[in-house]
Protein backbone atom coordinates (compact mmCIF):
# COMPACT_ATOMS: atom_id res chain seq x y z
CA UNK A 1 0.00 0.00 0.00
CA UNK A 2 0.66 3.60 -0.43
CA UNK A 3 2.61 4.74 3.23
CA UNK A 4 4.10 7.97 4.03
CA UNK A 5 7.25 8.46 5.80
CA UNK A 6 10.54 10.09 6.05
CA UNK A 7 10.99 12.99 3.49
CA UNK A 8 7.74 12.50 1.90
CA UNK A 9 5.69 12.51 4.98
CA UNK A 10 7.61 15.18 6.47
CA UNK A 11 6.98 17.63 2.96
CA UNK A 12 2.88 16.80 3.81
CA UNK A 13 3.11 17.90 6.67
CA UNK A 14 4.93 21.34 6.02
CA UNK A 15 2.69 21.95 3.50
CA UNK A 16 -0.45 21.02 5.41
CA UNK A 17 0.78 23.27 8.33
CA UNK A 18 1.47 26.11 5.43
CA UNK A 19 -1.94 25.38 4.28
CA UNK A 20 -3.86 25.73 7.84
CA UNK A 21 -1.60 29.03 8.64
CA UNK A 22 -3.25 30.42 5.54
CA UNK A 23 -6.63 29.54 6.13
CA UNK A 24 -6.72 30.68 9.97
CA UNK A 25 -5.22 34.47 8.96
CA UNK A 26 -7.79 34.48 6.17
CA UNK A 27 -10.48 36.55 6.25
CA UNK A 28 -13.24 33.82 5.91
CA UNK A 29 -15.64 33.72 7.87
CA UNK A 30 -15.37 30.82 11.01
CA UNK A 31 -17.11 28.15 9.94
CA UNK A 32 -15.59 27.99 6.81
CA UNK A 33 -12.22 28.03 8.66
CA UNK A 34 -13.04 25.30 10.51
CA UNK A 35 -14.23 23.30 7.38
CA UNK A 36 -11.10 23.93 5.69
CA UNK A 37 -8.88 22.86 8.42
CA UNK A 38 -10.71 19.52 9.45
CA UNK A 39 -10.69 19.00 5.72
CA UNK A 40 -6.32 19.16 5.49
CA UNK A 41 -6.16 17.51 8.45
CA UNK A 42 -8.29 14.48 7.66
CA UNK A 43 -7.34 14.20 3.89
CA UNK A 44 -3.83 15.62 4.06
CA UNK A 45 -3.04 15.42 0.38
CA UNK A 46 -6.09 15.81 -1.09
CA UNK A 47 -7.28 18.50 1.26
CA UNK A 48 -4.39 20.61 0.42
CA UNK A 49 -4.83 20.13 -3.16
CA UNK A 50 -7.92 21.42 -2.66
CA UNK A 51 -7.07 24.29 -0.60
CA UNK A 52 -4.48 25.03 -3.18
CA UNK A 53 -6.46 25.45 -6.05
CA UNK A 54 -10.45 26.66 -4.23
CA UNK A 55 -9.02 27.53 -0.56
CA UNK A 56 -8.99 30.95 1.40
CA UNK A 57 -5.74 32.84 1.73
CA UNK A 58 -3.77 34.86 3.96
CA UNK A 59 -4.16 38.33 3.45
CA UNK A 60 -0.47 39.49 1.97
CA UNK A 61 1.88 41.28 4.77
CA UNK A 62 3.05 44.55 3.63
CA UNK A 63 6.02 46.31 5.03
């Protein structure tokens, strides 16, 4: 079967942690927040795929 460890479970996991950041300093509302990140958390690759392409971003930081 398909496992995940080692360098390839430790990319999913940046990128799922990048993915949640975003979505919590969004400016979405809080449900949708909290759909988002159950969704990455449960379905790691998928879920950030998804959030990749339909998700809510971080506004950008400006200095």
């Amino acid at each position: 079967m398909f496992e995940l460890s080692g360098f390839g479970g430790l990319l999913i996991l940046a990128l799922d942690l990048w993915a949640i950041i975003s979505v919590i300093g969004s400016s979405a509302t809080t449900g949708k927040k909290v759909i988002w990140t159950l969704l990455i958390l449960f379905l790691p690759i998928i879920g950030f795929i998804l959030w990749f392409f339909m998700g809510p971003r971080a506004e950008a930081r400006r200095i």
